[in-house]
N, C-alpha and C. Protein backbone atom coordinates (compact mmCIF):
# COMPACT_ATOMS: atom_id res chain seq x y z
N UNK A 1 0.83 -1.19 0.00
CA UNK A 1 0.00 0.00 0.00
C UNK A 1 0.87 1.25 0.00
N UNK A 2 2.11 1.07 1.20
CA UNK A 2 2.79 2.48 0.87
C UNK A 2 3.23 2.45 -1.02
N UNK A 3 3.73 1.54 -0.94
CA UNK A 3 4.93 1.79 -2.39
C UNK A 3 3.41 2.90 -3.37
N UNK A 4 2.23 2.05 -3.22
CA UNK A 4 1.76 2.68 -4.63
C UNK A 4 1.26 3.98 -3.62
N UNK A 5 1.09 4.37 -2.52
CA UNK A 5 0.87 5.79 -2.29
C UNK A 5 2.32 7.11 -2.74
N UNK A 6 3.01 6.06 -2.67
CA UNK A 6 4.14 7.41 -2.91
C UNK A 6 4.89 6.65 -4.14
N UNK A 7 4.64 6.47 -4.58
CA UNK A 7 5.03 6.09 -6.54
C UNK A 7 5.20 7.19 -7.21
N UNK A 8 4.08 8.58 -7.14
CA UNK A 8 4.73 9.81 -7.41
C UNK A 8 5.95 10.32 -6.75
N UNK A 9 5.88 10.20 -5.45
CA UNK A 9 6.73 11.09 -4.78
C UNK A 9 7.91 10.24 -4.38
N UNK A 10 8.33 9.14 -5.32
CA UNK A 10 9.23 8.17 -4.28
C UNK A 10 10.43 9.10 -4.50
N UNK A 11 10.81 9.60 -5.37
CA UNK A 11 12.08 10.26 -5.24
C UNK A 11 12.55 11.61 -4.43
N UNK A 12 11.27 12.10 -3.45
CA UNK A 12 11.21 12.95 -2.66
C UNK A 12 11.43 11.86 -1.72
N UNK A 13 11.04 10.93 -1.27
CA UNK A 13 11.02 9.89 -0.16
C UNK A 13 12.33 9.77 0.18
N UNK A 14 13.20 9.86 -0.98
CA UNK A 14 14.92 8.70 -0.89
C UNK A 14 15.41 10.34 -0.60
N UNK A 15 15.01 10.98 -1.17
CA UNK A 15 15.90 12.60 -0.92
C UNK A 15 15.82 12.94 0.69
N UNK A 16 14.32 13.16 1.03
CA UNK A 16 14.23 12.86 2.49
C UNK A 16 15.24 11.90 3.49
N UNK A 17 14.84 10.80 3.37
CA UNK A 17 15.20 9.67 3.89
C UNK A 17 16.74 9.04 3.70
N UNK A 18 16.75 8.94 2.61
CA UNK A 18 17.77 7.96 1.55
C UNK A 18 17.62 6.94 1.14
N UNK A 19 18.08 6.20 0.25
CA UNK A 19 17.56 4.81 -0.09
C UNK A 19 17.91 3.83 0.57
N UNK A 20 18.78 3.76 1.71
CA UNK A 20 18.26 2.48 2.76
C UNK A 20 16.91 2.26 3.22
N UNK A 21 16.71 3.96 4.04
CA UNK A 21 15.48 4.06 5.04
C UNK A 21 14.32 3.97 4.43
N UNK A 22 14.26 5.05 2.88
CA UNK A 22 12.75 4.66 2.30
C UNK A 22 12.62 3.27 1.74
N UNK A 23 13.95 2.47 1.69
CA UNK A 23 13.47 1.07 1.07
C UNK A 23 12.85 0.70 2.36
N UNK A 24 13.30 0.41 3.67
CA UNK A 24 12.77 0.07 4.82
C UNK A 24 11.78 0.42 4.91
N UNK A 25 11.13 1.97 4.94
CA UNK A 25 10.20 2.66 5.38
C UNK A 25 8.87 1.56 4.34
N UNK A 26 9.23 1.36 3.09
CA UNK A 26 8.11 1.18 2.26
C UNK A 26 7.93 -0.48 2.45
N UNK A 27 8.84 -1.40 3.17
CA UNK A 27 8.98 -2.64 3.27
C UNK A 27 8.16 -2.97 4.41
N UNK A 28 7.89 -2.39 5.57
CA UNK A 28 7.80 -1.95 6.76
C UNK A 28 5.98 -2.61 6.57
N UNK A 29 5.42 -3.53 7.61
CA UNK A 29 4.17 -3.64 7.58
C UNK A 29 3.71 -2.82 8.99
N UNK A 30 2.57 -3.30 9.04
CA UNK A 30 1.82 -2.98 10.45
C UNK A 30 2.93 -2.16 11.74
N UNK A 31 2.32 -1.57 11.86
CA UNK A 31 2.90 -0.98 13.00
C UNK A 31 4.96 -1.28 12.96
N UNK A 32 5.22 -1.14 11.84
CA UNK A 32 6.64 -1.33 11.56
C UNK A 32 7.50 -2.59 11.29
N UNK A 33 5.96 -3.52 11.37
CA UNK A 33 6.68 -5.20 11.60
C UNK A 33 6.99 -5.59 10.09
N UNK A 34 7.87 -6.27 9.71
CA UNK A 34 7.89 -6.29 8.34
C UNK A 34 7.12 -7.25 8.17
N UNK A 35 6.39 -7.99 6.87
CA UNK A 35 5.13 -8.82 6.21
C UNK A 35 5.83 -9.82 6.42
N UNK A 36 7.33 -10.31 6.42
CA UNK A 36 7.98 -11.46 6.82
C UNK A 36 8.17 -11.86 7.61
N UNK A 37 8.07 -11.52 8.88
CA UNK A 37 8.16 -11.32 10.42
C UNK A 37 7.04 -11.67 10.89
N UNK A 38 6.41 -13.13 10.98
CA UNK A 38 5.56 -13.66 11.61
C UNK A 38 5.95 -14.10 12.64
N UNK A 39 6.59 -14.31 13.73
CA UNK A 39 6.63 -14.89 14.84
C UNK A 39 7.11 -13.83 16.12
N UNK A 40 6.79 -12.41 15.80
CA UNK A 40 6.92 -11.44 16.54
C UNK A 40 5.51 -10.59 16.20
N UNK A 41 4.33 -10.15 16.96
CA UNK A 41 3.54 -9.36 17.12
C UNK A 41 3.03 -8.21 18.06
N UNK A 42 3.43 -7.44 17.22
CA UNK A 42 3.06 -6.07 18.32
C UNK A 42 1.83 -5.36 18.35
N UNK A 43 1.77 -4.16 19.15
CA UNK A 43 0.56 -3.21 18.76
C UNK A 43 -0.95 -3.89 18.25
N UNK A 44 -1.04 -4.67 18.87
CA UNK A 44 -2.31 -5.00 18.54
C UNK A 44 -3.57 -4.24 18.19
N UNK A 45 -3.51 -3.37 18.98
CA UNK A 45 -4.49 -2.36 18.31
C UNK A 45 -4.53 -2.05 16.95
N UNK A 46 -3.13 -1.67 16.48
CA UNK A 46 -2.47 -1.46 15.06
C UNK A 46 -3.20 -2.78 14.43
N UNK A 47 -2.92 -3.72 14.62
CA UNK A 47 -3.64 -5.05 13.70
C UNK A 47 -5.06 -4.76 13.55
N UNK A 48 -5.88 -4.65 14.84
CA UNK A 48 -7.55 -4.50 14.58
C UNK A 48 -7.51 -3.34 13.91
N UNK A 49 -6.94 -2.35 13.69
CA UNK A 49 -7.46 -0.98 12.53
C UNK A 49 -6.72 -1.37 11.37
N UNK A 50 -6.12 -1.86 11.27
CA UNK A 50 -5.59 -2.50 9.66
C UNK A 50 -6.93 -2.79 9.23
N UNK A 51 -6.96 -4.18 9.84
CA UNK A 51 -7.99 -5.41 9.26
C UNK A 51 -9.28 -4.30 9.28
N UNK A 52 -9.57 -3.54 10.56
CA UNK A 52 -11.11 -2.73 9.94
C UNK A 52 -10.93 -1.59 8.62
N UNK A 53 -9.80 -1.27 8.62
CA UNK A 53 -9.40 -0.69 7.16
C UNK A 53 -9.39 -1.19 6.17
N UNK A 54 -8.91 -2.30 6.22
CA UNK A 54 -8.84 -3.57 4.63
C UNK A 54 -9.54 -4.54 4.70
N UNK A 55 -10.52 -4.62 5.70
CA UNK A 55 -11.53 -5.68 5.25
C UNK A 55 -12.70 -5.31 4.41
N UNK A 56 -13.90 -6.40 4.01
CA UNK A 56 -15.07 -5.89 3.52
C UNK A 56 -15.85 -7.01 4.29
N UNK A 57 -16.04 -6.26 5.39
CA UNK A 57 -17.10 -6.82 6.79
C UNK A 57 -19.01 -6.79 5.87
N UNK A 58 -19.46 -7.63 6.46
CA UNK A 58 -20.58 -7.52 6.02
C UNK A 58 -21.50 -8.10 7.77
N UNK A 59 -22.73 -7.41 7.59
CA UNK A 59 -23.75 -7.79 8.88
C UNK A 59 -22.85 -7.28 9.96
N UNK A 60 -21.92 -6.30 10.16
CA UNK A 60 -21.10 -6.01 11.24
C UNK A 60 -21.11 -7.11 12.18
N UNK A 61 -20.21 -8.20 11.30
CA UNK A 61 -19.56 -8.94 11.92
C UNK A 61 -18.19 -8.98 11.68
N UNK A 62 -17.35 -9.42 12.10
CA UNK A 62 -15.99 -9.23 11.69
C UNK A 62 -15.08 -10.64 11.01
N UNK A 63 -15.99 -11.09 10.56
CA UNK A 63 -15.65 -12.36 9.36
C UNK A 63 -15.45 -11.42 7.90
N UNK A 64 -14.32 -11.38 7.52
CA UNK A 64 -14.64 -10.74 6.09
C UNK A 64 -13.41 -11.95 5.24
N UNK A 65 -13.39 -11.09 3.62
CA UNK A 65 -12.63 -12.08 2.65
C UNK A 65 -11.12 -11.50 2.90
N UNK A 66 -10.68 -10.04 2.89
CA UNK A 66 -9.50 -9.61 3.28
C UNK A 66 -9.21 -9.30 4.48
N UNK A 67 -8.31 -8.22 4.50
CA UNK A 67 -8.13 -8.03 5.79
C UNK A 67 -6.60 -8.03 6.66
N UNK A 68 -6.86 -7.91 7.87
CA UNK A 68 -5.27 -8.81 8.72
C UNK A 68 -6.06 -9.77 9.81
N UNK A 69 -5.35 -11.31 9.61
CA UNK A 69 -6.00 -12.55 10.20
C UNK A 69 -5.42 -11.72 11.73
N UNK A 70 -4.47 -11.29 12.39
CA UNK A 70 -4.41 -10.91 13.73
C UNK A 70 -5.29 -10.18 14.26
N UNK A 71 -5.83 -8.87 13.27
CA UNK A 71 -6.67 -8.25 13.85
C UNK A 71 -8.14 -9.03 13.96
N UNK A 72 -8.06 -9.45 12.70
CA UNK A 72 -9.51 -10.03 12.93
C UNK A 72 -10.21 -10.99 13.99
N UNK A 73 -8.66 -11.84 14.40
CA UNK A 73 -8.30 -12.64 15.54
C UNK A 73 -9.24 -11.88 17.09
N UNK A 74 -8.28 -10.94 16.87
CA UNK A 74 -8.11 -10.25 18.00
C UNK A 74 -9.67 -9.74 17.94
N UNK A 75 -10.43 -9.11 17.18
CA UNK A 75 -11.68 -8.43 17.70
C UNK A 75 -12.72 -9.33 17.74
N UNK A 76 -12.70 -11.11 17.48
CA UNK A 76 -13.74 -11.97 17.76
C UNK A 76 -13.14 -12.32 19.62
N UNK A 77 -11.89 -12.47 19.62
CA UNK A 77 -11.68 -12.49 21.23
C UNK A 77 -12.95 -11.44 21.70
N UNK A 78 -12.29 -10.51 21.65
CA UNK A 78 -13.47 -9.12 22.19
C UNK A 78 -14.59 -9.69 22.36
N UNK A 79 -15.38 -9.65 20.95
CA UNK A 79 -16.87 -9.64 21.25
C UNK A 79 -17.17 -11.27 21.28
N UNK A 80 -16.32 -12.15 21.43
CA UNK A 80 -17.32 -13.99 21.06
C UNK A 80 -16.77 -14.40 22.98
N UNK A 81 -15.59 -14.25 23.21
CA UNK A 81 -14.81 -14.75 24.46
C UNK A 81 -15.13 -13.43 25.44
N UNK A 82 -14.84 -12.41 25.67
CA UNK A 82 -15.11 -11.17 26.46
C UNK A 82 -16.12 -10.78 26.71
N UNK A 83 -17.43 -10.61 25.43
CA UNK A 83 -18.79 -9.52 25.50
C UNK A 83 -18.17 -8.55 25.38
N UNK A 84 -17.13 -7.56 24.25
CA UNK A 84 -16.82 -6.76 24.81
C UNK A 84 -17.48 -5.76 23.02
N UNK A 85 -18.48 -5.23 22.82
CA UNK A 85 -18.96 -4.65 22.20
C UNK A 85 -17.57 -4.12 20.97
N UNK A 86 -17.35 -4.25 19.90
CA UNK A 86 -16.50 -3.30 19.26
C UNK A 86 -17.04 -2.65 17.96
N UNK A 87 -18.52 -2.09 18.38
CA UNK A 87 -18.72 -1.67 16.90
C UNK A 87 -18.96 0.14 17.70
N UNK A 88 -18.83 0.29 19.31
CA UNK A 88 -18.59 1.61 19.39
C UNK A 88 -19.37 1.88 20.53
N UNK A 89 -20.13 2.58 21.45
CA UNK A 89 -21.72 3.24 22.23
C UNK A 89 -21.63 4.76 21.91
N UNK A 90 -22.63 5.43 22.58
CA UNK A 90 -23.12 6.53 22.60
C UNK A 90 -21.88 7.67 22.96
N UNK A 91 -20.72 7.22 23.76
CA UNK A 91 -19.50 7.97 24.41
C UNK A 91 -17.98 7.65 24.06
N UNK A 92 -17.74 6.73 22.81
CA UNK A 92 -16.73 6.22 22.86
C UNK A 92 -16.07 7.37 21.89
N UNK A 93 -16.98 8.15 21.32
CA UNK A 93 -16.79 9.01 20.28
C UNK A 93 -16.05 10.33 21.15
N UNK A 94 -16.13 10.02 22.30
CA UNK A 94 -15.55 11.48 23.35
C UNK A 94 -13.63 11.04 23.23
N UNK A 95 -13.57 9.80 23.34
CA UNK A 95 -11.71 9.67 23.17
C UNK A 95 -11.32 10.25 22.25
N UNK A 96 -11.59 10.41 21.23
CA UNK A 96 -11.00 11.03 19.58
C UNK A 96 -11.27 12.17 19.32
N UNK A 97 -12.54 12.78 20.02
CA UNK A 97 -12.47 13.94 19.54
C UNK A 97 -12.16 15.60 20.68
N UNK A 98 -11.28 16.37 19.61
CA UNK A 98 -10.83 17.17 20.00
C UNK A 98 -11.76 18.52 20.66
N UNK A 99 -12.42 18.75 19.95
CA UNK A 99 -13.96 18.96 20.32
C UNK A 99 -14.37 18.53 21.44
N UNK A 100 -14.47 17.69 21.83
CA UNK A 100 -15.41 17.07 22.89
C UNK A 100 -13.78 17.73 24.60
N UNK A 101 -12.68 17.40 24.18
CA UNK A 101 -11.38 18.02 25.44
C UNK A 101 -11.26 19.15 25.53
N UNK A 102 -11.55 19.73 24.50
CA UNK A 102 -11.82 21.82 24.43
C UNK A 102 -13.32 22.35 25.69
N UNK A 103 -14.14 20.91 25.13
CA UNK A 103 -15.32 21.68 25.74
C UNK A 103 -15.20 21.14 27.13
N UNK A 104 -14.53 20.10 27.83
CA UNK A 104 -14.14 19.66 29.40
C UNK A 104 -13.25 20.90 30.03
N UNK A 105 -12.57 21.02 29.06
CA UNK A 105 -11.48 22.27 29.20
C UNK A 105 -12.47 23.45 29.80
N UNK A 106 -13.10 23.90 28.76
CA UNK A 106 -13.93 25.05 29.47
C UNK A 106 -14.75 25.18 30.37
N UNK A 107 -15.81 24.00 30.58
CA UNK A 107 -16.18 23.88 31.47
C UNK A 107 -15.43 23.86 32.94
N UNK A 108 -14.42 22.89 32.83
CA UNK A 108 -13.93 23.18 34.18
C UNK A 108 -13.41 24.57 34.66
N UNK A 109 -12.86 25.34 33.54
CA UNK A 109 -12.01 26.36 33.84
C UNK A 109 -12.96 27.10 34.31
N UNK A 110 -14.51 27.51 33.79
CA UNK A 110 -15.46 28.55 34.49
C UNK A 110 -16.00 27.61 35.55
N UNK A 111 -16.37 26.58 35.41
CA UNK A 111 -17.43 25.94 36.28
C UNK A 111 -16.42 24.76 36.72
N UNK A 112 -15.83 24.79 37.91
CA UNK A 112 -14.75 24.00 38.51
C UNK A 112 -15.62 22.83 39.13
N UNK A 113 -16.79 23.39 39.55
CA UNK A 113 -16.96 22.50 40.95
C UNK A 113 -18.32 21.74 40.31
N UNK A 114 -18.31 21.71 39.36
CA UNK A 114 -19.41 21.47 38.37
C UNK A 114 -19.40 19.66 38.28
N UNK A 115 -18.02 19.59 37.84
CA UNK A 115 -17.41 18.58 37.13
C UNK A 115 -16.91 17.10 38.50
């Protein structure tokens, strides 16, 4: 996926970088692990947003045809072994957004004892 995102710009990449690092940089899978490097797994999180990036989930379940088999691994643990919901609730949308820490911010700063 990197190589064909920067196929225009690879020769800004090696100028940046040089051609050790952008060969690395573009060799480089998941969370930095290379695609050959199966018997070391990191960042798991990194795996479940791959696989929800490159899969084609259907019935929001997380069986699809592509994908990454770790992540996909990893988010039937969640919801088949745990109960642990991963399609989101009403508040999960408050971690990500910047919006939502501006407005805790202000509130506390006028209204301290509020909170």
């Amino acid at each position: 996926i990197r190589t064909e995102l920067v196929a225009d710009d690879y020769d800004k990449l090696v100028s940046r970088m040089g051609d050790y690092n952008a060969d690395k940089f573009l060799e480089s899978g998941v969370a930095g692990i290379p695609s050959s490097q199966t018997y070391n797994v990191k960042c798991i999180h990194a795996q479940v947003a791959d696989h929800l990036c490159r899969s084609s989930q259907s019935n929001n379940t997380n069986t699809s045809t592509e994908g990454n088999v770790i992540g996909e691994h990893a988010l039937n643990i969640l919801q088949n072994q745990r109960g642990v919901p991963t399609s989101g609730n009403d508040v999960c949308w408050q971690q990500c957004s910047l919006i939502h820490e501006q407005l805790c911010f202000l509130i506390t700063s006028f209204w301290p004892n509020n909170i």
